[in-house]
C-alpha atoms as a PDB file:
ATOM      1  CA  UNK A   1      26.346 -17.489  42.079  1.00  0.00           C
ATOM      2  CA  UNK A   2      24.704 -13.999  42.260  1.00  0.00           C
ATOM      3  CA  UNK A   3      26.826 -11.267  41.319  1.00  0.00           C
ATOM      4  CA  UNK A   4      26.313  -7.760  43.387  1.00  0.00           C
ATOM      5  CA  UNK A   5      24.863  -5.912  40.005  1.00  0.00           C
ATOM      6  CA  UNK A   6      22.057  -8.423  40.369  1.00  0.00           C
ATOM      7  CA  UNK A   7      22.107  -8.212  44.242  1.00  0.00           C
ATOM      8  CA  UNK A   8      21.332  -4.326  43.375  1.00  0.00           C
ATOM      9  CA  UNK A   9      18.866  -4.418  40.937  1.00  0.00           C
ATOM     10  CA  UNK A  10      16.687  -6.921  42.725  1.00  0.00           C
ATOM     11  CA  UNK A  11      16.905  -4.139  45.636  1.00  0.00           C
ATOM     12  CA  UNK A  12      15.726  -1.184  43.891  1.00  0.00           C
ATOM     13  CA  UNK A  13      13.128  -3.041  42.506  1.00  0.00           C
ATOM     14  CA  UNK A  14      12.150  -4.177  45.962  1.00  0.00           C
ATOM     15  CA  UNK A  15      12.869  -0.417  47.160  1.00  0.00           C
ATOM     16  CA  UNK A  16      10.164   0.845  44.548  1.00  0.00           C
ATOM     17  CA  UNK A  17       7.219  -1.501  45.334  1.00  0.00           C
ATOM     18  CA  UNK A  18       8.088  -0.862  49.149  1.00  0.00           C
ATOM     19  CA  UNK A  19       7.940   3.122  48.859  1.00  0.00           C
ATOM     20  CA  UNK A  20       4.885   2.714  46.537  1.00  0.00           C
ATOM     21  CA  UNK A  21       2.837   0.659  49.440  1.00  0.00           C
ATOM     22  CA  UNK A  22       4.284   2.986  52.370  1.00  0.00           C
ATOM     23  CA  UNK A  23       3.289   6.081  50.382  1.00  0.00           C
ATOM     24  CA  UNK A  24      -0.346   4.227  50.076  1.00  0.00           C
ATOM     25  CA  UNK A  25      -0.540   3.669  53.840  1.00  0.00           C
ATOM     26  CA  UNK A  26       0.920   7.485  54.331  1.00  0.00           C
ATOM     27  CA  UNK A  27      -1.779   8.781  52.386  1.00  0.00           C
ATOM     28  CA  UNK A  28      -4.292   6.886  53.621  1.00  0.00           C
ATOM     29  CA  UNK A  29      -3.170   7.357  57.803  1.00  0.00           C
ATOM     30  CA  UNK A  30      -1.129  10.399  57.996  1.00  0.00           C
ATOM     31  CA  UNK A  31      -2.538  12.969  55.203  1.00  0.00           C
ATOM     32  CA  UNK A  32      -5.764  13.291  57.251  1.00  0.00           C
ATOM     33  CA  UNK A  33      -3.662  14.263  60.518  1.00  0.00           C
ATOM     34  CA  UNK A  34      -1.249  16.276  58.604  1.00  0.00           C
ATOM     35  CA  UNK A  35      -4.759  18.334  56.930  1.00  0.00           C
ATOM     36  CA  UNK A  36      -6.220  18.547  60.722  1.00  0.00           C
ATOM     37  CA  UNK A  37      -2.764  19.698  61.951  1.00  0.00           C
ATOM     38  CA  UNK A  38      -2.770  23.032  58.993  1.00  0.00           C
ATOM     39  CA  UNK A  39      -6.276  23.462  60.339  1.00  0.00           C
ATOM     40  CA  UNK A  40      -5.136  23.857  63.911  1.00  0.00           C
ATOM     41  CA  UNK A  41      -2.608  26.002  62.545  1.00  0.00           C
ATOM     42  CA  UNK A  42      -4.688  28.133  60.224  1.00  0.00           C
ATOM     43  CA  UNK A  43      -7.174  28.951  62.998  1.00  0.00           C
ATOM     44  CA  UNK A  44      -4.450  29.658  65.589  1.00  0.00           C
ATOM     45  CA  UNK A  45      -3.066  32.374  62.952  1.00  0.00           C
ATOM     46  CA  UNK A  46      -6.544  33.456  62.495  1.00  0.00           C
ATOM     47  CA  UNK A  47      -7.076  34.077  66.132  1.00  0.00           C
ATOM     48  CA  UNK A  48      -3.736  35.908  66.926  1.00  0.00           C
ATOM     49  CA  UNK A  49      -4.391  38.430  63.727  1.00  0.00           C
ATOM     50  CA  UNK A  50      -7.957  38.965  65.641  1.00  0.00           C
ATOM     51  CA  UNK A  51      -6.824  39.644  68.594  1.00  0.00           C
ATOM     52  CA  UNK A  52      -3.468  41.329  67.315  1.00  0.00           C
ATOM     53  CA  UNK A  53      -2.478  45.087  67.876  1.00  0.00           C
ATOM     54  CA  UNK A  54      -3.449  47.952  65.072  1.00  0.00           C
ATOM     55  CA  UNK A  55      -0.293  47.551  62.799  1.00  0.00           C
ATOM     56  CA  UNK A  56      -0.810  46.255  59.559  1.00  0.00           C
ATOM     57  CA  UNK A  57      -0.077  42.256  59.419  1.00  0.00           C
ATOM     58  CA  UNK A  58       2.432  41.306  57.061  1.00  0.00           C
ATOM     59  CA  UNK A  59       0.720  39.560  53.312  1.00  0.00           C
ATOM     60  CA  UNK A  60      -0.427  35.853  54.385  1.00  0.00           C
ATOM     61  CA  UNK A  61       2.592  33.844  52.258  1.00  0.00           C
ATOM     62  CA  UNK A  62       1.221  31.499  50.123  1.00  0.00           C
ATOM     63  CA  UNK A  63       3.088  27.790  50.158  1.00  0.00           C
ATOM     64  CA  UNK A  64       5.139  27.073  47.161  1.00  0.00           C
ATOM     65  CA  UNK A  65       3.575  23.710  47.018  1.00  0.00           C
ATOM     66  CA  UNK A  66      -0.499  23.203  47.145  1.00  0.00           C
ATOM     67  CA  UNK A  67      -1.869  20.480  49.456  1.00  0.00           C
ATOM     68  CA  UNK A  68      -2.985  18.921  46.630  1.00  0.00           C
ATOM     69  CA  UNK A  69       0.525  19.030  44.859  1.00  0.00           C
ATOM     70  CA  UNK A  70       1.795  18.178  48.153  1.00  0.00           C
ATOM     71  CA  UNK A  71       0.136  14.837  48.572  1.00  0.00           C
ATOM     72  CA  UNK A  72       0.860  13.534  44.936  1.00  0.00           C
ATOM     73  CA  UNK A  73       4.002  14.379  45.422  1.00  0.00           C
ATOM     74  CA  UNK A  74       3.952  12.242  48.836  1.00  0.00           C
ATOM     75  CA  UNK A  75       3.723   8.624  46.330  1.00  0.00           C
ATOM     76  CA  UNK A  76       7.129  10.375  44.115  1.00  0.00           C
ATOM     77  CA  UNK A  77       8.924  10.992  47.164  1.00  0.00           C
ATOM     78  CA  UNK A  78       7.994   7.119  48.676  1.00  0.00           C
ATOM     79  CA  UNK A  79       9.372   5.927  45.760  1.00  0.00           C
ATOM     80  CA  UNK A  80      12.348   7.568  45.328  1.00  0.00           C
ATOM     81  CA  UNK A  81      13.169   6.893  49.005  1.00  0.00           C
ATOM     82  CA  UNK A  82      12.490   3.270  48.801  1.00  0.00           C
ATOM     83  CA  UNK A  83      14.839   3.090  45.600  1.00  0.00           C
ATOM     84  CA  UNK A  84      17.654   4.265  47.625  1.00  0.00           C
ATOM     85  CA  UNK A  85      16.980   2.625  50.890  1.00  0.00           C
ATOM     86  CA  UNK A  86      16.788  -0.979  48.308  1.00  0.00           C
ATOM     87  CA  UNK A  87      19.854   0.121  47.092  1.00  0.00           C
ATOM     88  CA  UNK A  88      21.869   0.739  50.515  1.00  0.00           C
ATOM     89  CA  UNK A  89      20.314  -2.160  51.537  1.00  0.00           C
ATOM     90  CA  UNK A  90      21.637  -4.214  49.114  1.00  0.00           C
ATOM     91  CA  UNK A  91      24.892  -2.898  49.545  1.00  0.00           C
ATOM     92  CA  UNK A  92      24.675  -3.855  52.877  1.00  0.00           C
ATOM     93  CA  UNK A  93      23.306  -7.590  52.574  1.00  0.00           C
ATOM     94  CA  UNK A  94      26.251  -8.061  49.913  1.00  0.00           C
ATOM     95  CA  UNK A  95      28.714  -6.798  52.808  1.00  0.00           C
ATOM     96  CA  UNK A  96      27.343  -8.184  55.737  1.00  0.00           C
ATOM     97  CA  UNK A  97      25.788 -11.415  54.536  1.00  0.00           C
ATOM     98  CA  UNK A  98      28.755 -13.672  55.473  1.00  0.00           C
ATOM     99  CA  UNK A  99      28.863 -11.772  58.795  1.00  0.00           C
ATOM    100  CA  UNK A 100      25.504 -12.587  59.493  1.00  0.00           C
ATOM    101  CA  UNK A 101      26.233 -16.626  60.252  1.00  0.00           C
ATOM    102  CA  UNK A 102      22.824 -17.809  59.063  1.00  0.00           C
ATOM    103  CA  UNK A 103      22.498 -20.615  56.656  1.00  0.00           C
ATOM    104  CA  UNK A 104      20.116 -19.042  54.666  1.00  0.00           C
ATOM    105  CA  UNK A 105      19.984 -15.974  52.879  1.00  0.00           C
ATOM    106  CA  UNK A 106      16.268 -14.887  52.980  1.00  0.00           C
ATOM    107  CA  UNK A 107      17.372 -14.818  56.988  1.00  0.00           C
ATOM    108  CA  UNK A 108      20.102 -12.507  56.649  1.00  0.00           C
ATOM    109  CA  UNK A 109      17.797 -10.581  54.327  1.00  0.00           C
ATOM    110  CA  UNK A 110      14.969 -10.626  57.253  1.00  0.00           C
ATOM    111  CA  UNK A 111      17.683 -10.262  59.936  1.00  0.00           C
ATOM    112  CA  UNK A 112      19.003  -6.982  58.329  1.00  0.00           C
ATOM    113  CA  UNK A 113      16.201  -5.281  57.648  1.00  0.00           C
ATOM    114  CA  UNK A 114      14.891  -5.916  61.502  1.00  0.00           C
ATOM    115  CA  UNK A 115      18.304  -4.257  62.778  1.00  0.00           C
ATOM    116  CA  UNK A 116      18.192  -1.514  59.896  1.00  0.00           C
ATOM    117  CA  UNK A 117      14.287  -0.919  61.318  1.00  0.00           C
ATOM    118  CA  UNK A 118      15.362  -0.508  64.854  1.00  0.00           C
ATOM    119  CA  UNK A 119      18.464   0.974  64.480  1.00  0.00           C
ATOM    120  CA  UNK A 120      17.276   3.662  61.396  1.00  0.00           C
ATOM    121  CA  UNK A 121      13.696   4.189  62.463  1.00  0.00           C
ATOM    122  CA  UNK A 122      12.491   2.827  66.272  1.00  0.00           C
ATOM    123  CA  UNK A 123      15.387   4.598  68.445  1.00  0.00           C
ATOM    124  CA  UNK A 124      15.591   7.702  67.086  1.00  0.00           C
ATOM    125  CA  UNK A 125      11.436   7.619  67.246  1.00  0.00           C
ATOM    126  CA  UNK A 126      11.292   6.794  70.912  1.00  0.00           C
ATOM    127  CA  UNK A 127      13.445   9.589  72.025  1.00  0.00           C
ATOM    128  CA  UNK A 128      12.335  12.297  69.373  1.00  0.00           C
ATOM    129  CA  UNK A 129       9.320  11.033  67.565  1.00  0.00           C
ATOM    130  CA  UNK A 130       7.997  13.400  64.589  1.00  0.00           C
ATOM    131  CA  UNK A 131       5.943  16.432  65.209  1.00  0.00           C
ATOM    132  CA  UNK A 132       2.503  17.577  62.741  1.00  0.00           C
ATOM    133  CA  UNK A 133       2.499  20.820  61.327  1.00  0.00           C
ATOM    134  CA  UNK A 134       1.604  23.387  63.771  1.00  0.00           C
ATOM    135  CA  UNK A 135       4.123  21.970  66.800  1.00  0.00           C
ATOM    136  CA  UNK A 136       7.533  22.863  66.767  1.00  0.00           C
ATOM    137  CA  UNK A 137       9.425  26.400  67.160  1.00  0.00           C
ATOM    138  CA  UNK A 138      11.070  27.292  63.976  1.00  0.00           C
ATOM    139  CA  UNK A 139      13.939  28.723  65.398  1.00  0.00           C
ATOM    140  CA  UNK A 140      15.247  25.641  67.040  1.00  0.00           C
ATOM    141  CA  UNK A 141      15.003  22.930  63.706  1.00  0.00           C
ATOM    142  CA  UNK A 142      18.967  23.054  63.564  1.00  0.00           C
ATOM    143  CA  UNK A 143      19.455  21.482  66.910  1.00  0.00           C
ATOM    144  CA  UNK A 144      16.261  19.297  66.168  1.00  0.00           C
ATOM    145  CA  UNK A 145      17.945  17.962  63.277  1.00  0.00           C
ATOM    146  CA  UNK A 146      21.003  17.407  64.803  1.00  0.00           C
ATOM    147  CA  UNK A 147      20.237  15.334  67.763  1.00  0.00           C
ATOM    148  CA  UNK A 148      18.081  13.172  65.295  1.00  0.00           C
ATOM    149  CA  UNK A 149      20.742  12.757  63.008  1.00  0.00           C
ATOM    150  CA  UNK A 150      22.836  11.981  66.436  1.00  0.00           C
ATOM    151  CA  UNK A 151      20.218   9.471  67.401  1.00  0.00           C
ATOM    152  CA  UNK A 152      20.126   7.914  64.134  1.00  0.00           C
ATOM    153  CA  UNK A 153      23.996   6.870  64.399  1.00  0.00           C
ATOM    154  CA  UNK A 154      23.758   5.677  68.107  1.00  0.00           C
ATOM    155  CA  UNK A 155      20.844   3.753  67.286  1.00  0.00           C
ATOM    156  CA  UNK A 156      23.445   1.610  64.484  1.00  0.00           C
ATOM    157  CA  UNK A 157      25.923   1.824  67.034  1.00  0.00           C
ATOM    158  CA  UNK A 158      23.713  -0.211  69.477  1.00  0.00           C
ATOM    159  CA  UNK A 159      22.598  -2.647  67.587  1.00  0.00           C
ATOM    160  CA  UNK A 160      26.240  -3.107  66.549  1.00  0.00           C
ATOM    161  CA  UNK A 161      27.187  -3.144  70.061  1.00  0.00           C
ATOM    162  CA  UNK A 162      24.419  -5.746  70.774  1.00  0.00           C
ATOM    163  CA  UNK A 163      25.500  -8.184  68.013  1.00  0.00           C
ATOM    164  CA  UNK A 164      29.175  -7.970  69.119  1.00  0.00           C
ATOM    165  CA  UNK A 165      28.336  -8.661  72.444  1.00  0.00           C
ATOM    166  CA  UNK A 166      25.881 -11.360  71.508  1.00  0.00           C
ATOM    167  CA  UNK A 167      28.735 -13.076  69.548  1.00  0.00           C
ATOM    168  CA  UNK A 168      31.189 -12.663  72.576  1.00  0.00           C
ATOM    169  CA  UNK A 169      28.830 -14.483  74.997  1.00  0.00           C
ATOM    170  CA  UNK A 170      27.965 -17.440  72.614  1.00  0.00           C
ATOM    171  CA  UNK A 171      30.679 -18.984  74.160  1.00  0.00           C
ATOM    172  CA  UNK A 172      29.177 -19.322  77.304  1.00  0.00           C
ATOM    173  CA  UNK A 173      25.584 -20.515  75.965  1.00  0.00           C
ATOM    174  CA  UNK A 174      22.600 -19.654  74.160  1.00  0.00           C
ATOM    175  CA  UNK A 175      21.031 -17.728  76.665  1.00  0.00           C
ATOM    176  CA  UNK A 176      23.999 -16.040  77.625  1.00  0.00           C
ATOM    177  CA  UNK A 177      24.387 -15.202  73.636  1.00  0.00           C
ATOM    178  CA  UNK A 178      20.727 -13.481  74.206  1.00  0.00           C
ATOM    179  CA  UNK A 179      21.018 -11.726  77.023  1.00  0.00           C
ATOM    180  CA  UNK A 180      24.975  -9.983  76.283  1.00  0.00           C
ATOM    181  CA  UNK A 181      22.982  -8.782  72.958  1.00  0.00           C
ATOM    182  CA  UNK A 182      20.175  -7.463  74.617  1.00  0.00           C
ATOM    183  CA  UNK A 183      21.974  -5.905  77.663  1.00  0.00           C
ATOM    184  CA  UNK A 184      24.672  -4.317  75.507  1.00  0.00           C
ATOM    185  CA  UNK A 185      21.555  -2.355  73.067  1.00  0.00           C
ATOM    186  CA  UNK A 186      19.691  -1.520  75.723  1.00  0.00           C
ATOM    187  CA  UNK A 187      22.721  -0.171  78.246  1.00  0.00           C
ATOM    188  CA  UNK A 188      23.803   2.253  74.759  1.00  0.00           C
ATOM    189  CA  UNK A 189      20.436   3.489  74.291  1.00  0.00           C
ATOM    190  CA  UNK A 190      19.585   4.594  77.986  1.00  0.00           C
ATOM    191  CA  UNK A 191      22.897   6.029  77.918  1.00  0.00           C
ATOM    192  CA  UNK A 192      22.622   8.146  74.778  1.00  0.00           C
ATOM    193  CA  UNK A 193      18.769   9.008  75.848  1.00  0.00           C
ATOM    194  CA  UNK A 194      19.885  10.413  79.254  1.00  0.00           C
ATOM    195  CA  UNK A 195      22.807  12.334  77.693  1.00  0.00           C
ATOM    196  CA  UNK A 196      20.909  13.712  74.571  1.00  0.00           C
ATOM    197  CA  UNK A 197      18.827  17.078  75.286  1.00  0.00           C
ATOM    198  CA  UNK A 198      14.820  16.336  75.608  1.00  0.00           C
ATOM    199  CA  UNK A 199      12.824  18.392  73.221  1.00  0.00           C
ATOM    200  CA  UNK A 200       9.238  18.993  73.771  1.00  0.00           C
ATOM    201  CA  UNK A 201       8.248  21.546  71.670  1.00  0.00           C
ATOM    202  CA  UNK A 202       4.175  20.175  71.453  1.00  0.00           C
ATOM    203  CA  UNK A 203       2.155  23.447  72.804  1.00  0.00           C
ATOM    204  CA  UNK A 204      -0.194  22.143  75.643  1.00  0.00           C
ATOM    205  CA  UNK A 205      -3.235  23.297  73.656  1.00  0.00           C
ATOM    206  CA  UNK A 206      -3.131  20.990  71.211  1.00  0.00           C
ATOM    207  CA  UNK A 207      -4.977  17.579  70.814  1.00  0.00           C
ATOM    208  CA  UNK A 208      -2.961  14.953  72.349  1.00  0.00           C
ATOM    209  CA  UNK A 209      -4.881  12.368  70.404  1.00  0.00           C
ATOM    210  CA  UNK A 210      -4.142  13.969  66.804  1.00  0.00           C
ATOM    211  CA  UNK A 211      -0.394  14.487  67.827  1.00  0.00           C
ATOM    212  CA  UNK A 212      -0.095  10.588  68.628  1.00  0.00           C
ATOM    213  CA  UNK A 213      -2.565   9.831  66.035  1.00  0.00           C
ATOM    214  CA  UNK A 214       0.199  11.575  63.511  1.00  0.00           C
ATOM    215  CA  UNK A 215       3.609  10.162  65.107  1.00  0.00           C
ATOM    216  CA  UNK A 216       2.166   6.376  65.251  1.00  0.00           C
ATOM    217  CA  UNK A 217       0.950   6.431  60.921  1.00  0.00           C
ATOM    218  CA  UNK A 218       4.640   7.926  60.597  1.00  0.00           C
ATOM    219  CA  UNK A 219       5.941   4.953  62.774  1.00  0.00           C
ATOM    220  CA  UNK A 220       3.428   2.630  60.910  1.00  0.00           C
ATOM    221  CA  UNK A 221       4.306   4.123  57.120  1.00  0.00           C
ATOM    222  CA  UNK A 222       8.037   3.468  58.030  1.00  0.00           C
ATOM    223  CA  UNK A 223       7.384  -0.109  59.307  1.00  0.00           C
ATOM    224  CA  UNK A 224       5.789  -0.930  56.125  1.00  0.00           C
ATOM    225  CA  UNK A 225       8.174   0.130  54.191  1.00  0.00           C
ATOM    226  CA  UNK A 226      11.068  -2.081  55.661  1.00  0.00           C
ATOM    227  CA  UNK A 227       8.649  -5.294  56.878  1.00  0.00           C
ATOM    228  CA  UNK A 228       8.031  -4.732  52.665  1.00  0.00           C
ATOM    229  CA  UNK A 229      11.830  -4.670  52.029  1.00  0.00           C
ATOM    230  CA  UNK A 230      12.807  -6.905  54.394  1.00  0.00           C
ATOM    231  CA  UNK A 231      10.538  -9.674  53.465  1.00  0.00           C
ATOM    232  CA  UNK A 232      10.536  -8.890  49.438  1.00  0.00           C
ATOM    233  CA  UNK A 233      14.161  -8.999  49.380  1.00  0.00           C
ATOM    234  CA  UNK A 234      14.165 -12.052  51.417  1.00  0.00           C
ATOM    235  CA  UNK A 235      11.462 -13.592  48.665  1.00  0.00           C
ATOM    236  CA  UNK A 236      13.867 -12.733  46.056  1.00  0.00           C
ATOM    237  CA  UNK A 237      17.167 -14.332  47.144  1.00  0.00           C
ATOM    238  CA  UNK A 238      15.781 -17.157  49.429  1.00  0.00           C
ATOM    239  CA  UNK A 239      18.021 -20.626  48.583  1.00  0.00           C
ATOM    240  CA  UNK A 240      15.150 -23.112  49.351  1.00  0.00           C
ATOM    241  CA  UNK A 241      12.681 -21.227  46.484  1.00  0.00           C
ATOM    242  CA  UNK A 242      16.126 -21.133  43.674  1.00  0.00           C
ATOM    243  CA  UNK A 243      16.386 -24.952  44.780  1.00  0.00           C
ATOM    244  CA  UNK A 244      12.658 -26.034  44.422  1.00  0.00           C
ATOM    245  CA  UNK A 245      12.740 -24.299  41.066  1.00  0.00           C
ATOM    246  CA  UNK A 246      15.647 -26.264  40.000  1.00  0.00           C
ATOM    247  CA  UNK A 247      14.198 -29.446  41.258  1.00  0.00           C
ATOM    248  CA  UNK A 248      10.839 -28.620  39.213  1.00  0.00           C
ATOM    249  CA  UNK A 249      13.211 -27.972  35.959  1.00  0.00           C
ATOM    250  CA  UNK A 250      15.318 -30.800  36.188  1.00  0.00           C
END
């Protein structure tokens, strides 16, 4: 029987290797946006001081980080993040796993991670997907950050709501079991979409193809890091693998 310490460790473990590969594909996919975004930036700056009025501009503030500190930093930050989300998610396949009514763990593992993806990463993403450097108005990041953080919770809150319906249906069949789930999600996201504020910050100027270019290697850096979880935690607590290697042993 696996005890939750052991549960845990096998997450952060998972966590680490996760973050490492989704800070790989980050680097790779997203650095060379995030560089053409501080270009577009730079030269925009450039251009207003041109064309400014006579006063003396204010000294050019230097960043506290280099872009060179900044992207080996971007691997140390992947990490750490993947340690905690292995560790939450652990926490929650040791809470949730008898909830999840599948006969095998490596499916609750899989299972988990696909609602954590959706719920943690694709809603919020639809409604306000991340901006590059160079698009958004300073003065408005505390209400940015709080309808993300709102869309964030009502994006659990649906896929709770679709499970519970799913469940509530089964009695009436399989495909009844589907569609309650799928009704239920959908019917709490359009609802929270149309009631939360849009936000569209992205100045009309600048290249539509670099701005989706940018939001779909964010999208893609944090599907690899929980298809990685997902399926390396599964790896590490499926009951047919533990069984074979008993078999082989005995």
């Amino acid at each position: 029987m696996r005890t939750f310490g052991s549960l845990l460790v096998r997450g952060l473990i998972v966590g680490l290797f996760a973050g490492l590969l989704a800070g790989t594909f980050a680097y790779v996919m997203g650095e060379p946006r995030v560089d053409a975004a501080i270009a577009i930036e730079e030269a925009g700056a450039a251009h207003t001081h041109d064309h400014g009025n006579s006063a003396e501009p204010a000294a050019e503030e230097k960043p506290l980080v280099s872009r060179e500190g900044q992207k080996a930093g971007l691997f140390l930050a992947t990490s750490l993040y993947g340690v905690a989300l292995g560790g939450m998610f652990a926490v929650g396949f040791t809470l949730l796993r008898r909830r999840l009514r599948t006969g095998n763990d490596a499916y609750a593992a899989l299972g988990l991670a696909a609602a954590g993806f959706v719920g943690i990463v694709l809603v919020p993403f639809l409604k306000y997907p991340p901006n590059p450097p160079a698009v958004g108005n300073p003065d408005t990041i505390t209400r940015r950050t709080v309808t993300y953080l709102l869309t964030l919770v009502i994006g659990l809150l649906a896929v709770w709501a679709g499970v519970a319906a799913s469940r509530w249906a089964a009695r009436y069949g399989e495909l009844a079991r589907l569609g309650g789930g799928v009704i239920a999600f959908l019917v709490t996201i359009v609802a929270a979409y149309l009631i939360l504020p849009r936000i569209n910050e992205v100045p009309e100027t600048f290249p539509a193809t670099l701005l989706w270019q940018f939001r779909f290697a964010s999208l893609g850096t944090q599907a690899t890091l929980w298809l990685l979880l997902g399926f390396g935690y599964a790896a590490t607590v499926d009951d047919r693998r533990l069984t074979r290697q008993k078999v082989v042993a005995a």
